[in-house]
N, C-alpha and C. Protein backbone atom coordinates (compact mmCIF):
# COMPACT_ATOMS: atom_id res chain seq x y z
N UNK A 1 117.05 115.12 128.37
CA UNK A 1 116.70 114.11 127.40
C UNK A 1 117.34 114.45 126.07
N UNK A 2 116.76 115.13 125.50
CA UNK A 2 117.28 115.44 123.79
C UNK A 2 117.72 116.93 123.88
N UNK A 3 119.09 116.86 123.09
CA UNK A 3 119.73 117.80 123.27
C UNK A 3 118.94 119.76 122.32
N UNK A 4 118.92 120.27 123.14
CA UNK A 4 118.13 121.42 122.82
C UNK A 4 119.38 122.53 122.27
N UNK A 5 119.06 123.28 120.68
CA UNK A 5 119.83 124.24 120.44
C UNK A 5 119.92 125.35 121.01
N UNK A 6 120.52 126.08 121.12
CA UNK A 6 121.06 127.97 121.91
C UNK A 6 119.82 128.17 121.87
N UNK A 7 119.11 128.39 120.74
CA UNK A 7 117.61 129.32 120.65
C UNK A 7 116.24 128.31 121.11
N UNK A 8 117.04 127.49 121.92
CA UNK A 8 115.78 126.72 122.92
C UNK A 8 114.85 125.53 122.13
N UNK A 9 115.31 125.73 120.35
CA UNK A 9 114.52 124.46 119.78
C UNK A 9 115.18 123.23 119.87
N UNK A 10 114.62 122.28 119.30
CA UNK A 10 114.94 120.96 119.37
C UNK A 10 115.15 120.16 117.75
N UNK A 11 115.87 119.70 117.13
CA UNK A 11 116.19 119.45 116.03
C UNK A 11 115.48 118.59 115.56
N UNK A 12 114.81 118.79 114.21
CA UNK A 12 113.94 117.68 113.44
C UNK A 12 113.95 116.18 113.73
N UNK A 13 115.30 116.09 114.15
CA UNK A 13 115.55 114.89 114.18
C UNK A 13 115.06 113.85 115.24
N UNK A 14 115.65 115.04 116.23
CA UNK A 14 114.51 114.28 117.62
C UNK A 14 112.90 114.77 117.71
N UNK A 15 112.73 115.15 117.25
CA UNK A 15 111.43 115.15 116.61
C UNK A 15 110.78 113.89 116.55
N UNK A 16 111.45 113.62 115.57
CA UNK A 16 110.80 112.33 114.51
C UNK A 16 110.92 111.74 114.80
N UNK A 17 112.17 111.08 116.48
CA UNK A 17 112.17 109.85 117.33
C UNK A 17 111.10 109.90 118.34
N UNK A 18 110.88 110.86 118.72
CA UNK A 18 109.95 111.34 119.31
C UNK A 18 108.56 110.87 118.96
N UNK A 19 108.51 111.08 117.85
CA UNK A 19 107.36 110.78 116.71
C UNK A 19 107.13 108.78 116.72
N UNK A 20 108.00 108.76 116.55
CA UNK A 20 108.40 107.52 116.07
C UNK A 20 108.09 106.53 117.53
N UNK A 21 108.16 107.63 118.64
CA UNK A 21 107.80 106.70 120.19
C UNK A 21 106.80 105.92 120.12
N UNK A 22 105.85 107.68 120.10
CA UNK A 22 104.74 108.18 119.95
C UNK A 22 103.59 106.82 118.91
N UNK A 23 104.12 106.59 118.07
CA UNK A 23 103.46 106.08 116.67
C UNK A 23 103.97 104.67 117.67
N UNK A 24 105.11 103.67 117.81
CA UNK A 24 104.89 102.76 118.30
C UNK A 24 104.25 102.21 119.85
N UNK A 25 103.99 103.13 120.66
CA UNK A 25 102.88 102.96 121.14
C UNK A 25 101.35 103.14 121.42
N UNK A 26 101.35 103.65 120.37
CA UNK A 26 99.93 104.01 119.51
C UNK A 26 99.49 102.92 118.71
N UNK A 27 100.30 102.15 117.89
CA UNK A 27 100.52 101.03 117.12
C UNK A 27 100.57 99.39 117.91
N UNK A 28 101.23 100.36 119.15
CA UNK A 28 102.09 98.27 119.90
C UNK A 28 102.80 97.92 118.93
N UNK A 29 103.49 98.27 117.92
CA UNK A 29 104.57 97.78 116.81
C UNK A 29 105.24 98.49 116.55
N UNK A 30 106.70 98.26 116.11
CA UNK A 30 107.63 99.27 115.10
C UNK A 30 107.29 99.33 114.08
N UNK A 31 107.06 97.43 113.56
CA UNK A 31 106.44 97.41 112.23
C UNK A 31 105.01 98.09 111.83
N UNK A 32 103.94 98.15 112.79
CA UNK A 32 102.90 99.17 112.06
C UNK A 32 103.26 100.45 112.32
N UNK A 33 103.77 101.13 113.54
CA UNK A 33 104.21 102.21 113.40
C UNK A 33 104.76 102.35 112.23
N UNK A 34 106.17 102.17 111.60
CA UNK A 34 107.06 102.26 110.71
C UNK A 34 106.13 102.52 109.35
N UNK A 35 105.18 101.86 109.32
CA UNK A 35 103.90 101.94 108.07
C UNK A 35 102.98 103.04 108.18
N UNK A 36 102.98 103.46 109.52
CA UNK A 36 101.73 104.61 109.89
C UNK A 36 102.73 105.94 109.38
N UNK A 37 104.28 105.68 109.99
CA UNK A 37 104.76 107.16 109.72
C UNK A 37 105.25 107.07 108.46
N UNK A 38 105.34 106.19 107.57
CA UNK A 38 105.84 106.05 105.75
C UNK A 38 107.47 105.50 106.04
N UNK A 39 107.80 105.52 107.46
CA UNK A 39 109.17 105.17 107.55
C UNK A 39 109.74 103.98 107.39
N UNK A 40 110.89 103.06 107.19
CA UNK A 40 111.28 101.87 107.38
C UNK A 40 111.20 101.17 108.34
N UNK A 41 110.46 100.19 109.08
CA UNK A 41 110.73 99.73 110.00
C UNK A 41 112.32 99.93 110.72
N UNK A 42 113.26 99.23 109.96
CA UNK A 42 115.13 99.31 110.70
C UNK A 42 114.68 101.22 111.51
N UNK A 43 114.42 102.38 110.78
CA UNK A 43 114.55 103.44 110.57
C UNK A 43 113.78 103.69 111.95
N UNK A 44 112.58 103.19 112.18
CA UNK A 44 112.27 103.26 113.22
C UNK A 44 112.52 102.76 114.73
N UNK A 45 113.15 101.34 114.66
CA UNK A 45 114.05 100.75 115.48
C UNK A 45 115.05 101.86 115.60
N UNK A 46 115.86 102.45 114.72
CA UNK A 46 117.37 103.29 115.16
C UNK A 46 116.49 104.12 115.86
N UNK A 47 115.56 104.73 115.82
CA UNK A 47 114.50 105.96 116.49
C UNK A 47 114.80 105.27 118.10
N UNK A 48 114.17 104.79 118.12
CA UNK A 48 114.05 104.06 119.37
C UNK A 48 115.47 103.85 120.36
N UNK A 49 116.53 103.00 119.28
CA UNK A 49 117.82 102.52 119.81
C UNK A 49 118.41 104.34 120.27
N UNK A 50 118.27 105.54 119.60
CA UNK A 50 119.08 106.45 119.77
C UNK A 50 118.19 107.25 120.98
N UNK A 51 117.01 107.22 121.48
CA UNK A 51 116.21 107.88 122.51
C UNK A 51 117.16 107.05 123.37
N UNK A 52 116.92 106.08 123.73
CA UNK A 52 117.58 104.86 124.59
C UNK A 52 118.65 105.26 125.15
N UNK A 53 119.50 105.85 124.01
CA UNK A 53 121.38 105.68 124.00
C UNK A 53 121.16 107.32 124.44
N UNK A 54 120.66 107.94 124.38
CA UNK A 54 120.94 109.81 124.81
C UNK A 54 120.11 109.87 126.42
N UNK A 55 119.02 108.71 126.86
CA UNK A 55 118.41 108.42 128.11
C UNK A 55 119.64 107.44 128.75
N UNK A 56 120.03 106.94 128.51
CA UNK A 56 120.78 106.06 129.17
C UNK A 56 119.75 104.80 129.97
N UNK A 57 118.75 104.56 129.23
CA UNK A 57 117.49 103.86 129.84
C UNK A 57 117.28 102.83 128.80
N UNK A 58 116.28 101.89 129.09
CA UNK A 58 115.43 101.16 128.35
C UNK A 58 114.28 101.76 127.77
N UNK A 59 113.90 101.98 127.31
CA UNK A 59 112.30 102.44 126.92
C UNK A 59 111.29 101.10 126.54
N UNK A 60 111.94 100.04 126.02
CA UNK A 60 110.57 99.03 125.52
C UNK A 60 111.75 97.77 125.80
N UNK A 61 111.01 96.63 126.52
CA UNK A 61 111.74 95.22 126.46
C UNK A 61 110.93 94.50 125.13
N UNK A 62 112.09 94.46 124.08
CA UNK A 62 111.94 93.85 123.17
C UNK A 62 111.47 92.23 123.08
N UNK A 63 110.41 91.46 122.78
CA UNK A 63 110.20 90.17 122.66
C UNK A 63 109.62 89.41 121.62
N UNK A 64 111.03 89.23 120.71
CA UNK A 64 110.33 88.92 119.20
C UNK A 64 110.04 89.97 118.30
N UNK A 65 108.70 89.75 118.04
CA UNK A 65 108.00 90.82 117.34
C UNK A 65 107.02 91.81 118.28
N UNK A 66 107.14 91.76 119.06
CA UNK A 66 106.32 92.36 120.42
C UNK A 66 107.29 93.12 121.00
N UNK A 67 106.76 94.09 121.80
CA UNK A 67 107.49 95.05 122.75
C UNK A 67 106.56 95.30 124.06
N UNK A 68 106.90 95.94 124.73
CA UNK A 68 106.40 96.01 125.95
C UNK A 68 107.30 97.30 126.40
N UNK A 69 106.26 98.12 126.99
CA UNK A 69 107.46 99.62 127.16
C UNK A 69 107.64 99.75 129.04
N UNK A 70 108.92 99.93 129.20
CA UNK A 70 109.18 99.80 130.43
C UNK A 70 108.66 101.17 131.48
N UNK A 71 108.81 101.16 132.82
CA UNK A 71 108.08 102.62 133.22
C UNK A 71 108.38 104.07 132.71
N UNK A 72 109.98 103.76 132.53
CA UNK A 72 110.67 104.66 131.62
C UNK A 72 110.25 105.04 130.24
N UNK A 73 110.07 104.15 129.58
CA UNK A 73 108.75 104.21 128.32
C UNK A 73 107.75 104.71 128.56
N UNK A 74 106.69 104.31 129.20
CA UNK A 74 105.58 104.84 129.33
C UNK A 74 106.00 106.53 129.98
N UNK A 75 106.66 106.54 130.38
CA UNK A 75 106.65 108.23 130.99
C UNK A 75 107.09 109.24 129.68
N UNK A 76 107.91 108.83 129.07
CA UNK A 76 108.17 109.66 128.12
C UNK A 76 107.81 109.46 127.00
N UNK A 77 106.44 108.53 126.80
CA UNK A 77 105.21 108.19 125.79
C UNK A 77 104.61 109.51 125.91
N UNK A 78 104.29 109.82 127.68
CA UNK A 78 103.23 111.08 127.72
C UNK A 78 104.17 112.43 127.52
N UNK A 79 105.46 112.38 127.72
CA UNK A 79 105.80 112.97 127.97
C UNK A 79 105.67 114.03 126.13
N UNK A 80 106.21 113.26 125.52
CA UNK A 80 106.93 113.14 123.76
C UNK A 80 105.09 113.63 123.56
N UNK A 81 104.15 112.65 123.48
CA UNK A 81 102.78 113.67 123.41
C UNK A 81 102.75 115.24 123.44
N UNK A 82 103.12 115.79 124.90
CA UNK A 82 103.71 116.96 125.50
C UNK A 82 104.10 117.87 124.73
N UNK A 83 105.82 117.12 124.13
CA UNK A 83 106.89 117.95 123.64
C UNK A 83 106.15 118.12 122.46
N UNK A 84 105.65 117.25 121.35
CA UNK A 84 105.46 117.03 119.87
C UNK A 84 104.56 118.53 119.88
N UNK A 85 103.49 118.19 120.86
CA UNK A 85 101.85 118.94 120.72
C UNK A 85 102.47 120.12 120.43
N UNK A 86 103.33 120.91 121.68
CA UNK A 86 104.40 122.04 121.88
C UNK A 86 105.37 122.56 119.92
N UNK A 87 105.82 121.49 119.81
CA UNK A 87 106.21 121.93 118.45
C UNK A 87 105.53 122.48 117.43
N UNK A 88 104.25 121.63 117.38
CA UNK A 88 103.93 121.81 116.08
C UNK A 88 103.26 122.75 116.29
């Protein structure tokens, strides 16, 4: 999934997409997510678009202002739970 450094961590960055899963299906929105984590909505969409693009998957079928997360989504909803808990 997300690319891991030599010393086995994982970079802030995917972190915070991670985060950013996490918060929109906790939310059902980008837009309240995006408000829960202080982030930009767009900011949280790229979160999303770049998990997607490094899975080579869908994670959520976009509809409108609604989403819906595909099985692939939901697995790495629990999964990102998992990883995050592990980080911090």
């Amino acid at each position: 999934m997300a690319a891991v450094a030599q010393d086995g961590s994982m970079s802030s960055m995917e972190i915070a997409e991670l985060r950013s899963l996490i918060a929109v299906a906790a939310f059902a929105g980008v837009g309240r997510a995006a408000a829960a984590l202080h982030l930009s909505q767009p900011t949280v969409s790229a979160h999303l678009r770049r998990l997607e693009g490094t899975l080579g998957l869908p994670l959520v079928e976009r509809r409108g202002r609604s989403i819906a997360f595909t099985v692939a989504g939901e697995s790495l909803v629990r999964d990102a739970h998992r990883i995050v808990a592990l980080h911090d």
